[in-house]
N, C-alpha and C. Protein backbone atom coordinates (compact mmCIF):
# COMPACT_ATOMS: atom_id res chain seq x y z
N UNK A 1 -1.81 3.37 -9.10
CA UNK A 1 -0.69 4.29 -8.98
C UNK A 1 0.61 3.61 -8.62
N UNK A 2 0.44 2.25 -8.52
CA UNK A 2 1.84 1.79 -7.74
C UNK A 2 2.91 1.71 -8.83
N UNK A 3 4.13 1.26 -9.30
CA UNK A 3 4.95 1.89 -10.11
C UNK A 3 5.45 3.25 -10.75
N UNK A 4 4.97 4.05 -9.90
CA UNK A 4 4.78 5.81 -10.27
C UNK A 4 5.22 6.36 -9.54
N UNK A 5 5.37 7.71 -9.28
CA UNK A 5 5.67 8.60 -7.63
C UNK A 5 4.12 8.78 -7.38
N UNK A 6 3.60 9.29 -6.27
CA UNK A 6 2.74 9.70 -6.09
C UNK A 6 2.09 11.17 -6.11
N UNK A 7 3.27 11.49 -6.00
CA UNK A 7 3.19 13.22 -6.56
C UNK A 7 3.04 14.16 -5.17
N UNK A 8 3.50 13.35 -4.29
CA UNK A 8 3.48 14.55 -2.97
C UNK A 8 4.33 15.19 -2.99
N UNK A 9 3.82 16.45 -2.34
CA UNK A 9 4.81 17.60 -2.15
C UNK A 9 5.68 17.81 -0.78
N UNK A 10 6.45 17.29 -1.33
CA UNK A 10 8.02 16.66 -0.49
C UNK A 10 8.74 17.54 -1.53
N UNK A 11 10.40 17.98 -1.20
CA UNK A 11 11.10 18.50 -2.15
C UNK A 11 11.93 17.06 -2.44
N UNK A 12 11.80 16.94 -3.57
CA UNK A 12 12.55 15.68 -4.43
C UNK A 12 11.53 14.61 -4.59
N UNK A 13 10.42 14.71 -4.29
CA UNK A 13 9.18 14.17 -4.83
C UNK A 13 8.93 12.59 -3.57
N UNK A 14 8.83 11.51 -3.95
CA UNK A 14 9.09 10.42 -3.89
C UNK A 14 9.09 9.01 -4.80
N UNK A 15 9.36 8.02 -3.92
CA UNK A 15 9.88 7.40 -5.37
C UNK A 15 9.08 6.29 -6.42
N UNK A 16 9.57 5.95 -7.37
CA UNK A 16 8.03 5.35 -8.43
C UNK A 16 8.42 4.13 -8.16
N UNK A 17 8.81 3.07 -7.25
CA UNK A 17 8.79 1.65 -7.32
C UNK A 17 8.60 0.75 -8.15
N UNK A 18 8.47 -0.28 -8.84
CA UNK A 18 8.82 -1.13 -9.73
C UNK A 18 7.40 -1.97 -9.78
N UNK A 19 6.55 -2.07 -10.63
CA UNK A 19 5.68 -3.06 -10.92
C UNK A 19 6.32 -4.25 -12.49
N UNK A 20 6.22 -4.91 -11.92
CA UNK A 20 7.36 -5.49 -13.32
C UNK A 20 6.60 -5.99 -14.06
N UNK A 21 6.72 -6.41 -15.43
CA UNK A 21 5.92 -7.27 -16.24
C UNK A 21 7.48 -7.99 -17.42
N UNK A 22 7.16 -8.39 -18.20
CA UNK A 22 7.91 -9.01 -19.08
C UNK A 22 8.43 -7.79 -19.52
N UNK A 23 8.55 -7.25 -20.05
CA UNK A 23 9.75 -5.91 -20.67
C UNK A 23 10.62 -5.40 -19.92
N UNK A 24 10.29 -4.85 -18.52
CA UNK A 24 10.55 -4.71 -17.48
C UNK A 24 11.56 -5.61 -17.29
N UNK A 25 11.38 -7.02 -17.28
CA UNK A 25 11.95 -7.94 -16.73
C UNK A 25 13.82 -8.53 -18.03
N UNK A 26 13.22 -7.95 -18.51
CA UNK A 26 13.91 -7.96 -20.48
C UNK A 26 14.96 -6.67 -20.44
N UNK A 27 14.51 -5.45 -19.65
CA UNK A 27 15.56 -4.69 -19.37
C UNK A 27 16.48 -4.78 -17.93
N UNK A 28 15.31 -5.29 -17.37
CA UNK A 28 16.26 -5.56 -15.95
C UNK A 28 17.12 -6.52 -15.88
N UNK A 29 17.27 -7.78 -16.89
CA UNK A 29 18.45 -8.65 -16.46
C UNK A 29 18.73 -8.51 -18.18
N UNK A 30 18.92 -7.39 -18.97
CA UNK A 30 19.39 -7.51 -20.36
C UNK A 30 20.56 -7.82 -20.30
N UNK A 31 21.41 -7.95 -18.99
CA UNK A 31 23.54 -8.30 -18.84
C UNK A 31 23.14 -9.62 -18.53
N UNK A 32 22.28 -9.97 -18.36
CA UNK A 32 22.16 -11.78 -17.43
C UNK A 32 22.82 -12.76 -18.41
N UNK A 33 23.79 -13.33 -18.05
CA UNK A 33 24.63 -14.75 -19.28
C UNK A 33 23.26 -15.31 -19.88
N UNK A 34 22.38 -15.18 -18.90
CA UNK A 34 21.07 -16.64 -18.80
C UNK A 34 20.03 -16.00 -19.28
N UNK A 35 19.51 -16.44 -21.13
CA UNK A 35 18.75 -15.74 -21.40
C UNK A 35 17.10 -16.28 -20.52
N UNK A 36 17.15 -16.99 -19.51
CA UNK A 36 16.20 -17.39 -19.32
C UNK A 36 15.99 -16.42 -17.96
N UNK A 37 16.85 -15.63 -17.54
CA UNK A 37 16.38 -14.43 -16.41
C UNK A 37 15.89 -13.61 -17.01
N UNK A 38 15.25 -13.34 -18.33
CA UNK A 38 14.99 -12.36 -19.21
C UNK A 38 13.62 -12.83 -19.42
N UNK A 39 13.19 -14.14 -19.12
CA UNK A 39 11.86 -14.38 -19.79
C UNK A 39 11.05 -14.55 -18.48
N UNK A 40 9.77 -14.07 -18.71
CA UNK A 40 8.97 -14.03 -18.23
C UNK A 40 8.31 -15.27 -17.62
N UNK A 41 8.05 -15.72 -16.66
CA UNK A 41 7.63 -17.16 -16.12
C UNK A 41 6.70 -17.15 -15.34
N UNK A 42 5.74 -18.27 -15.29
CA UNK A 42 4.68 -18.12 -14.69
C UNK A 42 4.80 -17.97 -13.30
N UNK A 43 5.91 -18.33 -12.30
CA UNK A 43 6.43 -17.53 -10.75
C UNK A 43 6.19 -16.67 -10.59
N UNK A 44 6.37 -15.37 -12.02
CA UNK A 44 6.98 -14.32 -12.43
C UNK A 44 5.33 -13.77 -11.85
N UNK A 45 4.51 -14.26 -12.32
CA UNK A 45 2.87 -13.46 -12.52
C UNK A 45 2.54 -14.12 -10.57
N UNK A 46 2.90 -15.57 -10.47
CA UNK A 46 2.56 -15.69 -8.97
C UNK A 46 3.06 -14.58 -7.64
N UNK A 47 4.31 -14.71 -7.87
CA UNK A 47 4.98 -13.90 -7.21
C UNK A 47 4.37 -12.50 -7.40
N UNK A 48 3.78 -11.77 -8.32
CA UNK A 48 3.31 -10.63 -8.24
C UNK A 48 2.39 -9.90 -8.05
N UNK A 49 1.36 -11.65 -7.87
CA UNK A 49 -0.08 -11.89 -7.58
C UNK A 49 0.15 -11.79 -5.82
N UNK A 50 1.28 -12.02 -5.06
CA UNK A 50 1.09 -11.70 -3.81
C UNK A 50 2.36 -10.68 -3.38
N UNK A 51 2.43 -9.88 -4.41
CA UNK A 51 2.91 -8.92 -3.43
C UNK A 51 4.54 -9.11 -3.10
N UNK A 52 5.41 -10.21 -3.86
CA UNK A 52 6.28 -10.85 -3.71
C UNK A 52 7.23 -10.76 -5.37
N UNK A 53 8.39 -11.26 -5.02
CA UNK A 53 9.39 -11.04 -6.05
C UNK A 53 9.93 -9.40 -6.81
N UNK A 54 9.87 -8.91 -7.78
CA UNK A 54 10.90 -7.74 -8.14
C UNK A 54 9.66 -6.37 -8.15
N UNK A 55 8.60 -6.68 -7.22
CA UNK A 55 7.39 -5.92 -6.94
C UNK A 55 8.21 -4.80 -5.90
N UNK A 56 8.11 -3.94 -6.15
CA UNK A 56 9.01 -2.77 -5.40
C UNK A 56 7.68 -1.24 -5.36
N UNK A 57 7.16 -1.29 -3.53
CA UNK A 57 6.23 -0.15 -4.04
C UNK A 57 6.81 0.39 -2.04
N UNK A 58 6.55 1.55 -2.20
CA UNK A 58 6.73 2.41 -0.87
C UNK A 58 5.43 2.10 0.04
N UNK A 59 5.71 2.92 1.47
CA UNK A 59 4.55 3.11 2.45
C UNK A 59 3.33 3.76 2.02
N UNK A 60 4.12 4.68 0.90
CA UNK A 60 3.12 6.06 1.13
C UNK A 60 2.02 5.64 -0.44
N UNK A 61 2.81 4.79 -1.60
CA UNK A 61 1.88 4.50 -2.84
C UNK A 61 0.85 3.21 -1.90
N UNK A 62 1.43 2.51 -0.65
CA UNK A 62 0.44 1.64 -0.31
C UNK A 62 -0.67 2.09 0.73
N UNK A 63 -0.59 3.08 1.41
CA UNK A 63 -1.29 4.16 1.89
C UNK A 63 -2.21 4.85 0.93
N UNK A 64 -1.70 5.49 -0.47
CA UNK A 64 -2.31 6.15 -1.29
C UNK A 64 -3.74 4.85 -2.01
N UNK A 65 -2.87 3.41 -1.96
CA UNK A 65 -3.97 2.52 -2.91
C UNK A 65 -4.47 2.22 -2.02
N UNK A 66 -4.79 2.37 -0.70
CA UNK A 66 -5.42 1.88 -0.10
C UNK A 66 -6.66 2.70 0.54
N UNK A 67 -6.26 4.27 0.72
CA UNK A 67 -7.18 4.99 0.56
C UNK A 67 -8.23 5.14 -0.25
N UNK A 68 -7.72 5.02 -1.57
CA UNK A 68 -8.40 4.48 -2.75
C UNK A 68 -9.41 3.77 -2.42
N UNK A 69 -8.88 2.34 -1.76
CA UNK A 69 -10.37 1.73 -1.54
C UNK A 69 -11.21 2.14 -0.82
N UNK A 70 -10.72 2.21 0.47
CA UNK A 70 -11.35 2.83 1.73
C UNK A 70 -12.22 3.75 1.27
N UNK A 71 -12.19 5.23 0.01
CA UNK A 71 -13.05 5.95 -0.11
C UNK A 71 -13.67 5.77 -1.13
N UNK A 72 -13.97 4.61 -2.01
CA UNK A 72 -15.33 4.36 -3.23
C UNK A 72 -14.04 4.16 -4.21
N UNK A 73 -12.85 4.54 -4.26
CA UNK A 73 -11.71 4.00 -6.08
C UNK A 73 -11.41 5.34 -6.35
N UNK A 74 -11.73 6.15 -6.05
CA UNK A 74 -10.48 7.63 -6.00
C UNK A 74 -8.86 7.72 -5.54
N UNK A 75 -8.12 7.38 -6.65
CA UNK A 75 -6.65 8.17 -5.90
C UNK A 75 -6.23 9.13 -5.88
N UNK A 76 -5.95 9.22 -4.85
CA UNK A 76 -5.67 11.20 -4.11
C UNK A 76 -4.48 11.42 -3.57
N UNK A 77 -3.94 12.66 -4.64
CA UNK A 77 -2.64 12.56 -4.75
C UNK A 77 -2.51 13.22 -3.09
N UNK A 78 -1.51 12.50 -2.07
CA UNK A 78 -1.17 13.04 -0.97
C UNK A 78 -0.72 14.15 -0.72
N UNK A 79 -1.14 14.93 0.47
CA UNK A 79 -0.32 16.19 1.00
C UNK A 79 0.43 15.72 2.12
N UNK A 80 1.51 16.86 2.51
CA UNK A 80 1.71 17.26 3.77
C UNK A 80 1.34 18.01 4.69
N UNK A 81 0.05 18.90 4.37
CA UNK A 81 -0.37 19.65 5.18
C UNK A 81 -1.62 19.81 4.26
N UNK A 82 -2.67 20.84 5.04
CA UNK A 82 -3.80 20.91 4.71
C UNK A 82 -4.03 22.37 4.43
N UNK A 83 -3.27 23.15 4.96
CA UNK A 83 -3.77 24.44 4.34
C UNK A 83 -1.97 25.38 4.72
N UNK A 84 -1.80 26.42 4.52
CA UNK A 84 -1.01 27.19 4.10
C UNK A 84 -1.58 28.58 5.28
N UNK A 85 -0.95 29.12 6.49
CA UNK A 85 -1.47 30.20 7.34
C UNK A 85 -0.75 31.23 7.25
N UNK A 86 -1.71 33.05 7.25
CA UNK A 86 -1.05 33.84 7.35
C UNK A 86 -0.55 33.96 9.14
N UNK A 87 0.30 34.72 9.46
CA UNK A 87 0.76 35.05 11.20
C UNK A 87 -0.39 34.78 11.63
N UNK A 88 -1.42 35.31 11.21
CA UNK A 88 -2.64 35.77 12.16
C UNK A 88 -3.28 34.24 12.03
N UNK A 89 -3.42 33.49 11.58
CA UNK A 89 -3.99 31.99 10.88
C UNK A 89 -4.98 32.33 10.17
N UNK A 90 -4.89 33.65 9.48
CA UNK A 90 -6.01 33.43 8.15
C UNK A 90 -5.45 32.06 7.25
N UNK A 91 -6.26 31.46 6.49
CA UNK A 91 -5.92 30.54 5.30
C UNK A 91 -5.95 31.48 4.29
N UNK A 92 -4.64 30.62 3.27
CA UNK A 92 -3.53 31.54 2.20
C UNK A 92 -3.91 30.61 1.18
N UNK A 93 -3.62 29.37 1.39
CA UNK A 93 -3.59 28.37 0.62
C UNK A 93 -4.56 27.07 1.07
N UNK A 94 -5.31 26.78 -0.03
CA UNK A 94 -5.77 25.24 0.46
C UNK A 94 -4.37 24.09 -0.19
N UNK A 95 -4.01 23.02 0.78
CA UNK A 95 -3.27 22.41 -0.08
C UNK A 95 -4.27 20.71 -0.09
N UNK A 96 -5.44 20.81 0.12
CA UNK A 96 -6.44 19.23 0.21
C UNK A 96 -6.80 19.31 -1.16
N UNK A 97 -6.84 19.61 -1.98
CA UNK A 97 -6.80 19.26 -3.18
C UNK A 97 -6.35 19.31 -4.08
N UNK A 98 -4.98 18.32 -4.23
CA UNK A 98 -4.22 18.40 -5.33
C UNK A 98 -4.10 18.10 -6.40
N UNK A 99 -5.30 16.94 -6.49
CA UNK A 99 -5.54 16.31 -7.98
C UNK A 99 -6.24 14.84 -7.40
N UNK A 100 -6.83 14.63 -8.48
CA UNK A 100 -7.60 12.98 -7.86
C UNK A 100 -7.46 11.90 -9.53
N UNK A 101 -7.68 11.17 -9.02
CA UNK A 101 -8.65 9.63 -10.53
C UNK A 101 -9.06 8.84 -10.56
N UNK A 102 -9.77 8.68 -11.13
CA UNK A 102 -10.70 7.40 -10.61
C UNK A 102 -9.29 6.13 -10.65
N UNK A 103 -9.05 5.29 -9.96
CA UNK A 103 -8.21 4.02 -9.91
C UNK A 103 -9.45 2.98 -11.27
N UNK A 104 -10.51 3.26 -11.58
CA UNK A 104 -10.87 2.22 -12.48
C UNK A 104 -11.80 1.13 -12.63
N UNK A 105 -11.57 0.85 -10.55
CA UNK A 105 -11.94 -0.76 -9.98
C UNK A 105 -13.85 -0.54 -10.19
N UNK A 106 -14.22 -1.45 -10.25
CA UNK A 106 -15.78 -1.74 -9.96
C UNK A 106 -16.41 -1.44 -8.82
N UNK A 107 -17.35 -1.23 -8.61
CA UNK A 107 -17.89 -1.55 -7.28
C UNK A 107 -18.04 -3.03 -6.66
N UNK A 108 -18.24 -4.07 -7.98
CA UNK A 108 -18.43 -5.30 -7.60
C UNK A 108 -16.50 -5.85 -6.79
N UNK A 109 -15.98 -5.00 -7.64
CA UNK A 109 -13.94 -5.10 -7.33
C UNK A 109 -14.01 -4.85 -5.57
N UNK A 110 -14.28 -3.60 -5.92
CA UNK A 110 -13.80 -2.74 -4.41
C UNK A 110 -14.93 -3.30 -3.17
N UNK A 111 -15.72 -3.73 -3.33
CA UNK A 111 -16.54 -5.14 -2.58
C UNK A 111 -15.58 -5.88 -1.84
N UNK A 112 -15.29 -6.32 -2.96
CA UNK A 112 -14.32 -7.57 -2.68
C UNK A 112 -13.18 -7.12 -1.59
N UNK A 113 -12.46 -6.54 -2.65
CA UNK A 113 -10.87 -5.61 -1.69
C UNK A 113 -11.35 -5.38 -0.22
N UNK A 114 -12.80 -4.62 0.01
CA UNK A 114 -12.60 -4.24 1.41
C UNK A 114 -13.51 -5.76 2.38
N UNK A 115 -14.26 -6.75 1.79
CA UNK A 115 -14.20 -7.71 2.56
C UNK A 115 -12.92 -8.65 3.36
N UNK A 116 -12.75 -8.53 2.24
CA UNK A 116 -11.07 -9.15 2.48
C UNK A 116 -10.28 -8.57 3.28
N UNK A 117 -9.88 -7.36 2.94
CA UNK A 117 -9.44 -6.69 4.22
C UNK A 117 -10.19 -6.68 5.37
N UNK A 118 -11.21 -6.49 5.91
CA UNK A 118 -12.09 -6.73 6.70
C UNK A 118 -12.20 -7.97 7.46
N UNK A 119 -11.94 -8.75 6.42
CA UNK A 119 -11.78 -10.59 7.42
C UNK A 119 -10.50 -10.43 7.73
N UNK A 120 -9.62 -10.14 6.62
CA UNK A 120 -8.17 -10.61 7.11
C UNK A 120 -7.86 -9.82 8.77
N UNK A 121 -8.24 -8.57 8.97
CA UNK A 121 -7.89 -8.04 10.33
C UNK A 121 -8.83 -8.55 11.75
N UNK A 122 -10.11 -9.14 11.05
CA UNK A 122 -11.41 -9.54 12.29
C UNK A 122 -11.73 -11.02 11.94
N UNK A 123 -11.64 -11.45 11.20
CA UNK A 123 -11.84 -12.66 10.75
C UNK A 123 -10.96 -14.08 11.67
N UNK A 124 -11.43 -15.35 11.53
CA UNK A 124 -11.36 -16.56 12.00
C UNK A 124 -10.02 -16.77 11.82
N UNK A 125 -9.50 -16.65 10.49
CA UNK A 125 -8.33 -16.99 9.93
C UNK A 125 -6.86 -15.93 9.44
N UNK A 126 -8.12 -14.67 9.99
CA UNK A 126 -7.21 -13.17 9.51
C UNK A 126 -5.68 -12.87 9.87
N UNK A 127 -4.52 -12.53 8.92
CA UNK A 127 -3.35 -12.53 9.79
C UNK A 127 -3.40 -11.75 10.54
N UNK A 128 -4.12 -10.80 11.00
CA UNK A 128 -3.82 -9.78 12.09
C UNK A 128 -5.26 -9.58 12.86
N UNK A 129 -6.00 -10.79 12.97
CA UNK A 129 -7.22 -10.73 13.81
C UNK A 129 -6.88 -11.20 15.32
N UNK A 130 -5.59 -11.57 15.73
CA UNK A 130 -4.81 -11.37 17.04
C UNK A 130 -4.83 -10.45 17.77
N UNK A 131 -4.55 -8.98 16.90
CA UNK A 131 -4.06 -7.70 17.56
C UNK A 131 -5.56 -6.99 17.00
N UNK A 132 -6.24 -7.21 15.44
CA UNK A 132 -7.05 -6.30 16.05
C UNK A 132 -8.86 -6.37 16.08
N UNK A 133 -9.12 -7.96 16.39
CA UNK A 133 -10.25 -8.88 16.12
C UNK A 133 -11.63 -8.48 17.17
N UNK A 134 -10.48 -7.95 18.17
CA UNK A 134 -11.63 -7.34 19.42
C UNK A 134 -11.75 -6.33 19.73
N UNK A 135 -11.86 -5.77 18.64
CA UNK A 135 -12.00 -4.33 18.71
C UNK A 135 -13.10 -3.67 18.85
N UNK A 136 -14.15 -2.58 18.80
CA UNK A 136 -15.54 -2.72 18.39
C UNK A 136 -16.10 -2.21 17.63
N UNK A 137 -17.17 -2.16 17.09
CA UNK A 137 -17.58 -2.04 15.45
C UNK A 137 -16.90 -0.48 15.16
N UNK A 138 -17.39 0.52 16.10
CA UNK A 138 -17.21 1.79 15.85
C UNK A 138 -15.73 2.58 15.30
N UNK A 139 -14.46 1.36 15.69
CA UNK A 139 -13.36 1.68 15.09
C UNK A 139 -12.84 0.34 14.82
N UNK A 140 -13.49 -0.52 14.50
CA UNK A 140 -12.92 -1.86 13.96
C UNK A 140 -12.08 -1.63 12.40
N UNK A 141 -11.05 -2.25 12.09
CA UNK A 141 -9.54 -2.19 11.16
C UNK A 141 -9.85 -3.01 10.20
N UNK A 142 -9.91 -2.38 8.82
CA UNK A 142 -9.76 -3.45 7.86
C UNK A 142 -8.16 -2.94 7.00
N UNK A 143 -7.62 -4.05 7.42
CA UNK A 143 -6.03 -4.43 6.70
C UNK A 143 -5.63 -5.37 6.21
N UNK A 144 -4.33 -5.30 5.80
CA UNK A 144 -3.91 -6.68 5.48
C UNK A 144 -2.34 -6.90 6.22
N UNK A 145 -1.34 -7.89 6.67
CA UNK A 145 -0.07 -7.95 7.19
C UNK A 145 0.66 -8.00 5.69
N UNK A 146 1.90 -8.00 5.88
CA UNK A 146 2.61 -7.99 4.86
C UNK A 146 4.22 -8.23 5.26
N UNK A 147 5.03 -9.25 4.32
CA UNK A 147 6.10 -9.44 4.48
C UNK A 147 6.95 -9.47 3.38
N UNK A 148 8.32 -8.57 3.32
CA UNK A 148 8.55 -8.34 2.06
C UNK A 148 9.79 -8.82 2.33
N UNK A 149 10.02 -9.38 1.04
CA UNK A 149 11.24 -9.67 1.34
C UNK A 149 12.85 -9.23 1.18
N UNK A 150 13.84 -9.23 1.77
CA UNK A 150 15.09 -8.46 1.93
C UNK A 150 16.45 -9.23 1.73
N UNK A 151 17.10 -8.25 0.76
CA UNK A 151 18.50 -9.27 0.35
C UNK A 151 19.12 -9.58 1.42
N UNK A 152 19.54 -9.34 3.19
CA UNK A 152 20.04 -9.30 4.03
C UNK A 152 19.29 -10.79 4.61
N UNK A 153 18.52 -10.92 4.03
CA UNK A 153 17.63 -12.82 4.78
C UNK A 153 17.15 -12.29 5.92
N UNK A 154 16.38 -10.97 6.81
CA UNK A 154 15.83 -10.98 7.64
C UNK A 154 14.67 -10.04 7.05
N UNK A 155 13.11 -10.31 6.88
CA UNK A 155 12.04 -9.70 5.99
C UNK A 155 11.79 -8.75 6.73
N UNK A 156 11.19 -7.46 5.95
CA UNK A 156 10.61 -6.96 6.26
C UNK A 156 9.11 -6.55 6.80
N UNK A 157 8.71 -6.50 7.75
CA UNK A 157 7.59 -6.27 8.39
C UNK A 157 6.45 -5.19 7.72
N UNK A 158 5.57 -5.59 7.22
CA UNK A 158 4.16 -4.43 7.08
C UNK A 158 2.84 -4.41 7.15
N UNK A 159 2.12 -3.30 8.06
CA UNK A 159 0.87 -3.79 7.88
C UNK A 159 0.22 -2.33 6.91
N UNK A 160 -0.65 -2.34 6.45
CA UNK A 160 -1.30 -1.27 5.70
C UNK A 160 -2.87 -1.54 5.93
N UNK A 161 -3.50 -0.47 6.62
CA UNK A 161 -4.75 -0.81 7.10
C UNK A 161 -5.96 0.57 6.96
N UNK A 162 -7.23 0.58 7.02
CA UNK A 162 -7.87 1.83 7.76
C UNK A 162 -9.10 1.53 8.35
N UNK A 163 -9.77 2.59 9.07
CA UNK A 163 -10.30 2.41 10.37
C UNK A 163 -11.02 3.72 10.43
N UNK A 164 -12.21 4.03 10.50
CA UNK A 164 -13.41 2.52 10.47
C UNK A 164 -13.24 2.21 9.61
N UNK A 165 -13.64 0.40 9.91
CA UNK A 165 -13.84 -0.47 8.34
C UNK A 165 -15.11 -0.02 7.84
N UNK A 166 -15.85 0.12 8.40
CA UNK A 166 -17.00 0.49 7.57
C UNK A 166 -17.55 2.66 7.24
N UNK A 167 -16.63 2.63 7.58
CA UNK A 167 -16.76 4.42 7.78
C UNK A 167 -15.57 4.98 7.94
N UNK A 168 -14.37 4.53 7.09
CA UNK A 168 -13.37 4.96 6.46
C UNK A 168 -12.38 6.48 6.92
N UNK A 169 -12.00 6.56 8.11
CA UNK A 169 -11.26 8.10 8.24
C UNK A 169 -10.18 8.69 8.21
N UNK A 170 -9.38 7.01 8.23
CA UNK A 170 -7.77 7.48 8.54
C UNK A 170 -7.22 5.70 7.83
N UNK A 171 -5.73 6.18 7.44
CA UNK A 171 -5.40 5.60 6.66
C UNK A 171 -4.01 5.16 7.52
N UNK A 172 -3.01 3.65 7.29
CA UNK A 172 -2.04 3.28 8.30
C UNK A 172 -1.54 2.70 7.20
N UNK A 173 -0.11 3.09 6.73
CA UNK A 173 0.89 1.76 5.93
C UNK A 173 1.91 2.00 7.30
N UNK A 174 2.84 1.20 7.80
CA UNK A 174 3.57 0.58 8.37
C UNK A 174 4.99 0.03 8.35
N UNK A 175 6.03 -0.04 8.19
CA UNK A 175 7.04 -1.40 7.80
C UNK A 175 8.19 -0.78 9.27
N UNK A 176 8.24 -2.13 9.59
CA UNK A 176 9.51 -2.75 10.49
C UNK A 176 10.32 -3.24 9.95
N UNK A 177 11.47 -2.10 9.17
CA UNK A 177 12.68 -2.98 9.00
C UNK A 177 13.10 -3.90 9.70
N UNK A 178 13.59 -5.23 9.02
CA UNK A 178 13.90 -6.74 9.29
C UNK A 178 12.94 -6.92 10.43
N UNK A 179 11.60 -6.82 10.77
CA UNK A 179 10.92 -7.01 11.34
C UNK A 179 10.32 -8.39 11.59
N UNK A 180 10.33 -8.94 10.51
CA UNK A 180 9.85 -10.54 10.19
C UNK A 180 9.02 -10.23 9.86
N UNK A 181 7.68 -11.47 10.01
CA UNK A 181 6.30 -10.85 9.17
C UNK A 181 5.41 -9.72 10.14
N UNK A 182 4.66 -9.27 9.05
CA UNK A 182 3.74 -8.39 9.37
C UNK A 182 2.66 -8.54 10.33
N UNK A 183 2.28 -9.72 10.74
CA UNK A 183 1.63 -9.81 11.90
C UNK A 183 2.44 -10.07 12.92
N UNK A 184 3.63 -9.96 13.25
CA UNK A 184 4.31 -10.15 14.45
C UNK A 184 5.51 -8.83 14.78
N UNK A 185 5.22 -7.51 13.62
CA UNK A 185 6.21 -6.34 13.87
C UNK A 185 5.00 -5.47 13.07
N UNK A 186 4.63 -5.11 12.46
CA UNK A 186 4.19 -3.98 11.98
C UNK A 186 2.47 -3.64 12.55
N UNK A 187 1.88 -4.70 12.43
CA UNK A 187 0.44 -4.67 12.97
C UNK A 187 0.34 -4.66 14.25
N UNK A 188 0.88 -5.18 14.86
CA UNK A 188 0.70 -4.92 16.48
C UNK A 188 1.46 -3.23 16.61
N UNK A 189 2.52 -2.75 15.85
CA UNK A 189 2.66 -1.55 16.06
C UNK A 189 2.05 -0.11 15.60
């Protein structure tokens, strides 16, 4: 879902962020003197392989893909509320199901995704196994930190996580404007 809105019901929606590829990249600098800001370069695929360069996605699509994993590869389009009350609190409206899809990934995929997250927050080498490594099994965090970067030269801070790692209930995206990185502003918060 990332390059898309997510389809919550907010009035004015929210917004579809930028996954770039070569066309993308062909309309975005089509004024550039330099036909070589137009072509696609192998940076182009690194940089996008971590989350870095003209990769533009919100809290709430990294919340939404991350739920995704957390619950088996379902994306579920977000609410703001859960049900709709008359005065009295009869329920009027369900609003928990607004639409779903499968995201696609494997089971052998989504393996992977949540080990990884799983080391990176408890793990030896994890960026955020500082703040949340000693935790105990019953609400132990599988996340990842994140640092994005900002035309102003001070990055932005993010962590995007959920908890239990192994029994999935609640979902955390994060960002500390000019925070620095994500294990030193967003994950500890």
């Amino acid at each position: 879902g990332l390059g898309r809105a997510t389809g919550i019901d907010l009035p004015g929606g929210d917004e579809d962020g930028v996954v770039p590829d070569p066309a993308w990249k062909r309309r975005a600098f089509r004024d550039s003197p330099d036909p070589l800001d137009r072509t696609w370069k192998p940076g182009d695929s690194i940089n996008l392989s971590t989350g870095q360069g003209n990769l533009l996605v919100t809290p709430l699509q990294m919340a939404t893909a991350y739920a995704a994993i957390a619950n088996g590869g379902t994306v579920v389009t977000p609410t703001i509320g859960r049900r709709v009350l008359d005065p009295s609190g009869r329920p009027l409206l369900s609003l928990t199901r607004r639409g779903s899809h499968e995201a696609g990934l494997s089971p052998q995929v989504l393996g992977v995704l949540r080990d990884g997250l799983a080391a990176a927050a408890n793990g030896a080498d994890g960026t955020s196994s500082a703040v949340f490594g000693g935790l105990p099994a019953s609400v132990r965090v599988a996340g990842k930190t994140g640092t994005a970067e900002n035309e102003t030269g001070v990055d932005h801070s993010w962590y995007v996580g959920y908890a239990p790692a192994d029994a999935p209930k609640l979902v955390v995206a994060g960002a500390v404007e000019q925070g620095g990185q994500g294990a030193n502003a967003a994950a500890p918060a």
